[in-house]
C-alpha atoms as a PDB file:
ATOM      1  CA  UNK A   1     -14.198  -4.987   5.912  1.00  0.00           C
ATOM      2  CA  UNK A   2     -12.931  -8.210   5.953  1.00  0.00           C
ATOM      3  CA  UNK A   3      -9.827  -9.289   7.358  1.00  0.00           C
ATOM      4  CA  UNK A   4      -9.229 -11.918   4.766  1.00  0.00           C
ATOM      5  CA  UNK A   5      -9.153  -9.036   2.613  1.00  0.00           C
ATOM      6  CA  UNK A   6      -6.428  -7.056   4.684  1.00  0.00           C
ATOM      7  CA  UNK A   7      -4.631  -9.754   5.343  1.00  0.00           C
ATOM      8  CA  UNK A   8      -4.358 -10.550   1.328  1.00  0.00           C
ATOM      9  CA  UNK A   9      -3.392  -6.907   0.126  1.00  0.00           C
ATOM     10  CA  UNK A  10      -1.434  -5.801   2.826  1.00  0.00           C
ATOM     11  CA  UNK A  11      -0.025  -8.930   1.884  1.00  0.00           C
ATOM     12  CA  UNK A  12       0.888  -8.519  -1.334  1.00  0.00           C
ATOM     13  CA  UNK A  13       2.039  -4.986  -0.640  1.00  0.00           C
ATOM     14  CA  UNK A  14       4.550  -6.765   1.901  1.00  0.00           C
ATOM     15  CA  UNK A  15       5.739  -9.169  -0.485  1.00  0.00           C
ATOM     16  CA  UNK A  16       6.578  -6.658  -3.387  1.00  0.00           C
ATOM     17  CA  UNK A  17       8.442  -4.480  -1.257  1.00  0.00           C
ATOM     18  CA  UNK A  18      10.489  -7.373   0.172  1.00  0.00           C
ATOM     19  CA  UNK A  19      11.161  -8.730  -3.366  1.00  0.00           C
ATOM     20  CA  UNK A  20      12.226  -4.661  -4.038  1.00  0.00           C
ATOM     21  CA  UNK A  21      14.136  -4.727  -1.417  1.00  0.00           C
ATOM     22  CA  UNK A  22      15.899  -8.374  -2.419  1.00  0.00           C
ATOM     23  CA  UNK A  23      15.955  -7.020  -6.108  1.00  0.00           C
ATOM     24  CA  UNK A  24      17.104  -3.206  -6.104  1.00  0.00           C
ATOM     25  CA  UNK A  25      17.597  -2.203  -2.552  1.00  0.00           C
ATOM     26  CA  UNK A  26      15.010   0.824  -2.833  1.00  0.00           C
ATOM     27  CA  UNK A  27      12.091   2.311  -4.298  1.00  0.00           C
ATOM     28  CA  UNK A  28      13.268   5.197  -6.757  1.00  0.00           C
ATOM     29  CA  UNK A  29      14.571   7.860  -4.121  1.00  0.00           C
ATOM     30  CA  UNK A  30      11.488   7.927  -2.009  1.00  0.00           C
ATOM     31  CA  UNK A  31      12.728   4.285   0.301  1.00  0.00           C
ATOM     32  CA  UNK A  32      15.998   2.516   0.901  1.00  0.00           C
ATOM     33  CA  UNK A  33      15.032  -1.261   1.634  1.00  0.00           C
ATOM     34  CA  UNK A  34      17.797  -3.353   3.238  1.00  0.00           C
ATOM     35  CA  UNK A  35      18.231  -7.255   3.326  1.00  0.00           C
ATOM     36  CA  UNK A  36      17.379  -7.590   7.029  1.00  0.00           C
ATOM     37  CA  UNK A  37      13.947  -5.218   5.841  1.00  0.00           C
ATOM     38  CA  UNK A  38      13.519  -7.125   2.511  1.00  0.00           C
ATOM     39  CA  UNK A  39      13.800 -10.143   4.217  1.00  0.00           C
ATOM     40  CA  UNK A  40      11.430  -8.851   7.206  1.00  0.00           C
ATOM     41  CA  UNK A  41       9.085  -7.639   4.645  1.00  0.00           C
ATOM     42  CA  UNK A  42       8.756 -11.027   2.873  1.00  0.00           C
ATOM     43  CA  UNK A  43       7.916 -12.794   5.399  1.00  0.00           C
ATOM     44  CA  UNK A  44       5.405 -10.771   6.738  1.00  0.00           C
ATOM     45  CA  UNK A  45       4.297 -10.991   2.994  1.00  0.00           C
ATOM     46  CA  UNK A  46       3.873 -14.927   3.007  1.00  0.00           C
ATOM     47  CA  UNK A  47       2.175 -14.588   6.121  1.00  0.00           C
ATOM     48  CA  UNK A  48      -0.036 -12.413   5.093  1.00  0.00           C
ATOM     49  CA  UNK A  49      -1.423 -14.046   2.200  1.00  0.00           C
ATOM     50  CA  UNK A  50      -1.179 -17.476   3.699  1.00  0.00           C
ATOM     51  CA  UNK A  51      -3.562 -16.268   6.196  1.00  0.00           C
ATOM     52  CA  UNK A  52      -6.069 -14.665   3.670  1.00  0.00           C
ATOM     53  CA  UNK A  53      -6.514 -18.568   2.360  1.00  0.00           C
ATOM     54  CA  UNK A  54      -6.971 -19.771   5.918  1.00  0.00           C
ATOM     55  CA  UNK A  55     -10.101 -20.110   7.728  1.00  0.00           C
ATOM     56  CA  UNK A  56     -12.070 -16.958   9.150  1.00  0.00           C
ATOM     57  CA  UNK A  57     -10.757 -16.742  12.838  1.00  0.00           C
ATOM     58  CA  UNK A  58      -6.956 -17.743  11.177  1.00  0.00           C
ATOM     59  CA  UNK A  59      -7.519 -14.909   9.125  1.00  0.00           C
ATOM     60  CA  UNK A  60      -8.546 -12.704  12.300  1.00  0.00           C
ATOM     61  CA  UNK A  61      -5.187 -13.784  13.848  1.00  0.00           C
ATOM     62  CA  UNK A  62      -3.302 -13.609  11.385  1.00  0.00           C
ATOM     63  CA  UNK A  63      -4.639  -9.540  10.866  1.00  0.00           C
ATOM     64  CA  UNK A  64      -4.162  -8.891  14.257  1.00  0.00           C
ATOM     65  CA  UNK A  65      -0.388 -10.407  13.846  1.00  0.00           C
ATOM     66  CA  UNK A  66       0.280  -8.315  10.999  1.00  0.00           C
ATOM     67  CA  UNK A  67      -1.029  -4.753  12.957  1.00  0.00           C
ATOM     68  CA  UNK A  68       0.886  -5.476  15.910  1.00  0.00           C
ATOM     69  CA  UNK A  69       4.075  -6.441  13.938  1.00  0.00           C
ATOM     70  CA  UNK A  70       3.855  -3.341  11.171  1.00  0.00           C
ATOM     71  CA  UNK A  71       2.470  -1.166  14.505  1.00  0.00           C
ATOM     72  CA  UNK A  72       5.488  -2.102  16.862  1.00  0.00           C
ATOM     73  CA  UNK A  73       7.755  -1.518  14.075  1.00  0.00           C
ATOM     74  CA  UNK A  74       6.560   1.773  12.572  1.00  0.00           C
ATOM     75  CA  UNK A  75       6.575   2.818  16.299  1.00  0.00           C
ATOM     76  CA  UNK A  76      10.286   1.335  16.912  1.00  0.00           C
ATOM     77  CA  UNK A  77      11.970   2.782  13.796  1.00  0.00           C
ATOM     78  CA  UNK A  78      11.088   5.665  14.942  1.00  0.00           C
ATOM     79  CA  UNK A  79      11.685   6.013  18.500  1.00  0.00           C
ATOM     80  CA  UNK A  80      15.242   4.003  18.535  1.00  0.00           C
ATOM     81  CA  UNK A  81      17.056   5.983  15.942  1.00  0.00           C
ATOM     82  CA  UNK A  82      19.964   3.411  15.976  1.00  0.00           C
ATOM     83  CA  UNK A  83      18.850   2.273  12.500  1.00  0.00           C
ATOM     84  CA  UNK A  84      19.183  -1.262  13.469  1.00  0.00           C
ATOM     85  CA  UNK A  85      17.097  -2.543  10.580  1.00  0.00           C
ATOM     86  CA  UNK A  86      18.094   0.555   7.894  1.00  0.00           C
ATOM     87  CA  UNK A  87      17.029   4.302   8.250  1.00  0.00           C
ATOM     88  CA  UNK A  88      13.607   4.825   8.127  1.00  0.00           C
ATOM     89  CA  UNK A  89      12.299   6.694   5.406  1.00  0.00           C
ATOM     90  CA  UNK A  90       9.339   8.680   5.713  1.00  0.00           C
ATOM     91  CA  UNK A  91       7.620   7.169   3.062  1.00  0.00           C
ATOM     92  CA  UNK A  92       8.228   3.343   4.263  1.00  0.00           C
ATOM     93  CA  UNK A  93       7.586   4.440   8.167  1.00  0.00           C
ATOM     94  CA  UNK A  94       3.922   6.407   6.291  1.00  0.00           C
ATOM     95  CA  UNK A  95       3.253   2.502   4.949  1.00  0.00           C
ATOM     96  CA  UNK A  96       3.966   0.956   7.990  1.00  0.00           C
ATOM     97  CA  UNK A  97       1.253   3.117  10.096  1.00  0.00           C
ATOM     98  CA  UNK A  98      -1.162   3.522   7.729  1.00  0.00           C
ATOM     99  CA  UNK A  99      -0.933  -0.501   7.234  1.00  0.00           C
ATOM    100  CA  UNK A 100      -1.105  -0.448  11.136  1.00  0.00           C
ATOM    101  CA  UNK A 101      -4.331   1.357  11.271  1.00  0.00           C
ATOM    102  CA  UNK A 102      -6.455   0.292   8.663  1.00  0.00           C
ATOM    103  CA  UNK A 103      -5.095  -3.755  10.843  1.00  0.00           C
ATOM    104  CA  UNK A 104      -6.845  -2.601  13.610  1.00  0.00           C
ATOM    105  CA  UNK A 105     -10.208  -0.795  11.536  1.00  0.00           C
ATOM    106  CA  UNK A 106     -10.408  -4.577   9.505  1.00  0.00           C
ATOM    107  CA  UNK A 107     -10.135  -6.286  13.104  1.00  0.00           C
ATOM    108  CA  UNK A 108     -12.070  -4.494  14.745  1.00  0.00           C
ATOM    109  CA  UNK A 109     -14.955  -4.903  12.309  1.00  0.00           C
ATOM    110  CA  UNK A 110     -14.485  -8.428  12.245  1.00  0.00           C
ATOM    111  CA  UNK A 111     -14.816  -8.598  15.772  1.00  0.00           C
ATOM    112  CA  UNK A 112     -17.885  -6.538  15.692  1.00  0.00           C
ATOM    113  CA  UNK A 113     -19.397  -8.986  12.889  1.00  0.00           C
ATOM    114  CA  UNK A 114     -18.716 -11.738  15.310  1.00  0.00           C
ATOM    115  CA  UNK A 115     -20.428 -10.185  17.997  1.00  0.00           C
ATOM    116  CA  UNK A 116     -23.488  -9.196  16.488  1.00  0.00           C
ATOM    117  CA  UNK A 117     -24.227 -12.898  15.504  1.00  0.00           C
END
């Protein structure tokens, strides 16, 4: 896998919860999306897809960005219970992880691709 093509639908994904988040505040009953979380979420959204036009290695950093930022805050929200950012829902703290793992599957790959040349 690609991380160009990580980077571009974890991208989108980012950017259409963040514009939820701006527009209703939450996703039916299943996530409550504040502005400090809409806001976080669109800009790891433009990132995102910014980086899936860039070059190949931009596009490696940029996935490697993303996984440590959804990563360190899937990890956060739940260990600091504070709700600093909103309460985490398990459904949004679920997209956060899984986004976090399949960052470091598409990096990892690319990194192996660059090795074997």
């Amino acid at each position: 896998m690609e991380a160009r093509v990580y980077d571009r639908l974890c991208g989108w994904l980012c950017l259409a919860l963040g514009i939820t988040g701006w527009w209703t505040g939450a996703v039916w009953d299943y996530m409550r999306i504040t502005r400090p979380e809409a806001g976080l979420w669109t800009a790891l959204g433009v990132l995102a897809v910014l980086g899936a036009r860039a070059k190949r290695r931009e596009a490696f950093l940029v996935c490697c960005l993303l996984t440590f930022a959804l990563a360190s805050w899937a990890i956060w929200a739940w260990v600091d219970s504070s709700a600093r950012l909103g309460t985490v829902e398990p459904l949004e703290g679920l997209i956060r992880l899984l986004a976090a793992v399949w960052g470091v599957y598409a990096a990892g790959s690319e990194l192996a691709r660059w090795v074997a040349r």
